[in-house]
PDB file of N, CA and C in Angstrom:
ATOM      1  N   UNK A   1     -17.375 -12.239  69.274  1.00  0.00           N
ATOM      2  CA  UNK A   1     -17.942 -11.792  68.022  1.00  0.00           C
ATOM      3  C   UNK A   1     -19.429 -12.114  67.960  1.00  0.00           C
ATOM      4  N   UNK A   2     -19.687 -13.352  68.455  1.00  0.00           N
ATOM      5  CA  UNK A   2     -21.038 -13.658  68.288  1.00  0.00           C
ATOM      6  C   UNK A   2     -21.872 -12.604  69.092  1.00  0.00           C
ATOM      7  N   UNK A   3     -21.261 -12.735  70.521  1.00  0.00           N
ATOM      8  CA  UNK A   3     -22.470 -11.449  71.520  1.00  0.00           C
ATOM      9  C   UNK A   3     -22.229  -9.975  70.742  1.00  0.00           C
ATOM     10  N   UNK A   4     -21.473  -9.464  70.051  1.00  0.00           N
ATOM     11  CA  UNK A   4     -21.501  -8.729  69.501  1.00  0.00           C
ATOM     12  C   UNK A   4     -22.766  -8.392  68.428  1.00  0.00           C
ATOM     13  N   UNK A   5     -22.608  -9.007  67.433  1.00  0.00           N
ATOM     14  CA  UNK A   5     -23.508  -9.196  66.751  1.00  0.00           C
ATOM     15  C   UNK A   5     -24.854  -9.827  66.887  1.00  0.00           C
ATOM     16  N   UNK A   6     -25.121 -10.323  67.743  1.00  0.00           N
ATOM     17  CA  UNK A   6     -26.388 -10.485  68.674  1.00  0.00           C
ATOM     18  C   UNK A   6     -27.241  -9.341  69.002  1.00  0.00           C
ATOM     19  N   UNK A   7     -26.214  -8.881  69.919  1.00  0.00           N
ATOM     20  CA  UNK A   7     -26.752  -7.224  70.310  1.00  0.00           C
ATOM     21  C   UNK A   7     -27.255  -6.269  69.508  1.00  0.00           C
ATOM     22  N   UNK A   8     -26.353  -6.135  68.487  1.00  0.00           N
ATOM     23  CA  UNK A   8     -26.840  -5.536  67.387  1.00  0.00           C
ATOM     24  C   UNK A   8     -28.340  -5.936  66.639  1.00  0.00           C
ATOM     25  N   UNK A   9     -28.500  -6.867  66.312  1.00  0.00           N
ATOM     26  CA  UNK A   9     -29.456  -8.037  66.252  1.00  0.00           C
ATOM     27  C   UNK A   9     -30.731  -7.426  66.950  1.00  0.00           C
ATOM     28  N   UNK A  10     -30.109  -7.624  68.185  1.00  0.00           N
ATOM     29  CA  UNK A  10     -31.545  -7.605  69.581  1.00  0.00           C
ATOM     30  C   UNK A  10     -31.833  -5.959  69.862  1.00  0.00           C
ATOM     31  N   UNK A  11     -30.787  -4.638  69.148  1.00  0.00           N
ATOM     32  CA  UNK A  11     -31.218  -3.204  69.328  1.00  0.00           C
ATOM     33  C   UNK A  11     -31.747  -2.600  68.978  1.00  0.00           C
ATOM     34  N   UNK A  12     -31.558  -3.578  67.461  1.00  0.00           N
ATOM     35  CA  UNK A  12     -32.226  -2.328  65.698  1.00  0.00           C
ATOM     36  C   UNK A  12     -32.972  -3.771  65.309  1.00  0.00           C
ATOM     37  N   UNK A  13     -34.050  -2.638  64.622  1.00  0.00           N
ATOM     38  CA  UNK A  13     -35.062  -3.496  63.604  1.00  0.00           C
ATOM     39  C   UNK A  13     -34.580  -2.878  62.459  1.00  0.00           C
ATOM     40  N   UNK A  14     -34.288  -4.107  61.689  1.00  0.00           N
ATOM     41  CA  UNK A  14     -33.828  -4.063  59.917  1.00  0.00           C
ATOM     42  C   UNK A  14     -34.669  -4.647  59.047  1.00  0.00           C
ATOM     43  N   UNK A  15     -35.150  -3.771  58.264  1.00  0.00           N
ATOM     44  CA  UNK A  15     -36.339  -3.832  56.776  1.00  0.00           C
ATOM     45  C   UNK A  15     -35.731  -3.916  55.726  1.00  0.00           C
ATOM     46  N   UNK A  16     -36.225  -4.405  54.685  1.00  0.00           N
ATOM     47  CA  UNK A  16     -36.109  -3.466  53.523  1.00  0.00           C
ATOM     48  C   UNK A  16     -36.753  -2.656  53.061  1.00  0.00           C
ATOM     49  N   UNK A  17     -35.797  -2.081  52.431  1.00  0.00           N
ATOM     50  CA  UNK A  17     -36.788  -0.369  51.897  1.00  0.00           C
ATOM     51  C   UNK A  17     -37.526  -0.291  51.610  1.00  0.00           C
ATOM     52  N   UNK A  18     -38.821   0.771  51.309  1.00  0.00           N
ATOM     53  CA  UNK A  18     -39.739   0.229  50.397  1.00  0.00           C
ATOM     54  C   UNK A  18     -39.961  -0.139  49.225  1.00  0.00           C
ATOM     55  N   UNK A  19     -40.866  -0.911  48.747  1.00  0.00           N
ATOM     56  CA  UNK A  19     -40.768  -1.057  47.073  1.00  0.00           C
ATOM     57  C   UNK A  19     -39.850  -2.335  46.837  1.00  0.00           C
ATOM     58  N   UNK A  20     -39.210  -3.026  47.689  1.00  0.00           N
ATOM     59  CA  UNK A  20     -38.001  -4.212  47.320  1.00  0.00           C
ATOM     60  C   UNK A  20     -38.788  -5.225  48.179  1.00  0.00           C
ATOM     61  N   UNK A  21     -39.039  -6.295  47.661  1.00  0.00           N
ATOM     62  CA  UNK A  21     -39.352  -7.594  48.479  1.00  0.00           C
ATOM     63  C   UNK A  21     -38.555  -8.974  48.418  1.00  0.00           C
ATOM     64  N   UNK A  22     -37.925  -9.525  49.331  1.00  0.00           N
ATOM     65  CA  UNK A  22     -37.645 -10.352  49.472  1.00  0.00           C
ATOM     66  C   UNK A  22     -37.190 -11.283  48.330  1.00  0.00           C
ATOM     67  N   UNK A  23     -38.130 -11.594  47.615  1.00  0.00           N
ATOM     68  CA  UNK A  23     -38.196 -12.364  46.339  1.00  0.00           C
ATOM     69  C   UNK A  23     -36.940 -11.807  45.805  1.00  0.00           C
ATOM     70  N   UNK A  24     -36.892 -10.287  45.571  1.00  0.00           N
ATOM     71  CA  UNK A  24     -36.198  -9.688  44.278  1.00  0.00           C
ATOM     72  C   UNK A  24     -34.340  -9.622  44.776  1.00  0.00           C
ATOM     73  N   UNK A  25     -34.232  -9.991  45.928  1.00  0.00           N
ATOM     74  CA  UNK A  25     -32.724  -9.991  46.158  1.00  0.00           C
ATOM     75  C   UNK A  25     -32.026 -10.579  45.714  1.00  0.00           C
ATOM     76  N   UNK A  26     -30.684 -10.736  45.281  1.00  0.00           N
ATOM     77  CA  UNK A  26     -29.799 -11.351  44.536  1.00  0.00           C
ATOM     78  C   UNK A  26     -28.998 -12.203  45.271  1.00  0.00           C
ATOM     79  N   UNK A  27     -28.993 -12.932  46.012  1.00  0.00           N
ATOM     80  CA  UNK A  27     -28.887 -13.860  46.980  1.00  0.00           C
ATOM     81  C   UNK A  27     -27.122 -14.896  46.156  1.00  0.00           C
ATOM     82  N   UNK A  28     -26.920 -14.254  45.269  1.00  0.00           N
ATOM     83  CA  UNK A  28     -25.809 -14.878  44.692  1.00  0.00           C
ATOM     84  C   UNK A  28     -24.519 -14.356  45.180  1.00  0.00           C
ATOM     85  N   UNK A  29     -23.627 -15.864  45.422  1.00  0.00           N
ATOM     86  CA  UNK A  29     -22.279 -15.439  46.144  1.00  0.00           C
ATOM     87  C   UNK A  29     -21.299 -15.598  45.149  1.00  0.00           C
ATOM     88  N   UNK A  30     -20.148 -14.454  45.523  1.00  0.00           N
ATOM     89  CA  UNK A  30     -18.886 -15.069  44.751  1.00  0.00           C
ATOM     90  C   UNK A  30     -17.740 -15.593  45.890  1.00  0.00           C
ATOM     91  N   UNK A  31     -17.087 -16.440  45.037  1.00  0.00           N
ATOM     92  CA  UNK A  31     -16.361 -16.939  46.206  1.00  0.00           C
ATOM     93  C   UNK A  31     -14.351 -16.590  45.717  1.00  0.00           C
ATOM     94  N   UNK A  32     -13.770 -16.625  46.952  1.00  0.00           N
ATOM     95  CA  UNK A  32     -12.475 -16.110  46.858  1.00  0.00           C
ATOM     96  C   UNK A  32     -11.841 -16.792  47.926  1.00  0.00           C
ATOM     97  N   UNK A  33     -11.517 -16.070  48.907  1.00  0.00           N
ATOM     98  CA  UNK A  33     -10.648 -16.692  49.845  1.00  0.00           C
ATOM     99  C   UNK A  33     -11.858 -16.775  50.781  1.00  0.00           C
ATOM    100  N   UNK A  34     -12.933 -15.714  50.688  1.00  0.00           N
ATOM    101  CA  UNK A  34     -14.370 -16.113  52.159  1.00  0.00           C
ATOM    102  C   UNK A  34     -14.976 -16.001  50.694  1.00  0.00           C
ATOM    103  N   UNK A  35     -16.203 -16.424  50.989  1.00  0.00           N
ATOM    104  CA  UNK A  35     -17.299 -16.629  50.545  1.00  0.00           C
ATOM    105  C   UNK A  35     -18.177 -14.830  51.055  1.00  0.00           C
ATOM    106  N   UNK A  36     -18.845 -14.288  49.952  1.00  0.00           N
ATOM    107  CA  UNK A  36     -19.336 -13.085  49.986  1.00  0.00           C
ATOM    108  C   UNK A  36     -20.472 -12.730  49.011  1.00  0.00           C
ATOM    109  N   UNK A  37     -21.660 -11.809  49.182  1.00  0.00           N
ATOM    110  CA  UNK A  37     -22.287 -11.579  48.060  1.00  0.00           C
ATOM    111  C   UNK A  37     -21.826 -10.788  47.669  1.00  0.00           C
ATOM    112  N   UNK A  38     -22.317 -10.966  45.462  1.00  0.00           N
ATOM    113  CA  UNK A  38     -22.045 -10.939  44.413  1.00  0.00           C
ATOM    114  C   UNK A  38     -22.635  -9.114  44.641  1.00  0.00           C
ATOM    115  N   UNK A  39     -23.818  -8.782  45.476  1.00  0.00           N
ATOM    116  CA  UNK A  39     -24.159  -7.395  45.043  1.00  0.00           C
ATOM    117  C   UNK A  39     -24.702  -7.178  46.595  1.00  0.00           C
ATOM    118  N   UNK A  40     -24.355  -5.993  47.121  1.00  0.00           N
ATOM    119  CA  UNK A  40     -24.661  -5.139  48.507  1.00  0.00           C
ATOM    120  C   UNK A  40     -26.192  -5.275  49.011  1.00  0.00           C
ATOM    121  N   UNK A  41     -26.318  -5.858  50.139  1.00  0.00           N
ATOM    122  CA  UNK A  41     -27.557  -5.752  50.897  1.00  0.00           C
ATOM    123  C   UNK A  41     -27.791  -4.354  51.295  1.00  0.00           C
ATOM    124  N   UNK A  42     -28.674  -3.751  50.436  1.00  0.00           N
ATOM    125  CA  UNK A  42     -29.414  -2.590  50.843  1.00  0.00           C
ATOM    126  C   UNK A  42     -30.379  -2.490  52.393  1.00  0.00           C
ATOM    127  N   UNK A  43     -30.492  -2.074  53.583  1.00  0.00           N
ATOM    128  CA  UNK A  43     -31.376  -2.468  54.524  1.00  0.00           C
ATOM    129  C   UNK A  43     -31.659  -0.927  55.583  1.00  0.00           C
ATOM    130  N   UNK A  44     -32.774  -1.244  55.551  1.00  0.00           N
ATOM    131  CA  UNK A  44     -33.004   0.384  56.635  1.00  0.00           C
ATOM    132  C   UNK A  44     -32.978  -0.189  57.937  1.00  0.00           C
ATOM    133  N   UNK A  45     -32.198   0.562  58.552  1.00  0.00           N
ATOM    134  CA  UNK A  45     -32.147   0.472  60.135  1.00  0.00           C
ATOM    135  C   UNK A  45     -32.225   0.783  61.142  1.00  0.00           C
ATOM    136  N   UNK A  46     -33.410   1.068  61.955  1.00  0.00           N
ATOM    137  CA  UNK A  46     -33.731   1.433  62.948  1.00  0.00           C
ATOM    138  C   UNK A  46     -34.069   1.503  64.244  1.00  0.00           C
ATOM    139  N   UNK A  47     -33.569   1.704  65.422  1.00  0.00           N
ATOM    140  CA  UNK A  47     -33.240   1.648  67.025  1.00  0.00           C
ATOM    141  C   UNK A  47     -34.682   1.363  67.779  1.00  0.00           C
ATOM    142  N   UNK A  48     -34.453  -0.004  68.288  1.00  0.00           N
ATOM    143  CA  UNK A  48     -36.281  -0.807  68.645  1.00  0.00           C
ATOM    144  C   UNK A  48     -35.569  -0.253  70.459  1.00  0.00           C
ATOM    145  N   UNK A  49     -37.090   0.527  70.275  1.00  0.00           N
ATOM    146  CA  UNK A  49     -37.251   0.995  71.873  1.00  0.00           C
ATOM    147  C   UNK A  49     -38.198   0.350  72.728  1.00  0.00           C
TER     148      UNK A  49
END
């Protein structure tokens, strides 16, 4: 799982969109049986050549 997601990691460059900075994310979790955020990471993603 980990080299999986590594790869992914090491293929695509991920931003955020424009107009959204860092600051303004909602970084709040709810918790259940896993631990998850409270509202969807929006992210553009694109294939680093």
């Amino acid at each position: 799982m980990e080299l999986a997601l590594a790869n992914i990691v090491y293929k695509f460059d991920m931003v955020l969109p424009n107009g959204i900075k860092s600051e303004d994310l909602d970084m709040t979790e709810a918790f259940g049986i896993t631990i998850h955020r409270k509202s969807s990471l929006i992210i553009s993603v694109s294939p680093r050549f």
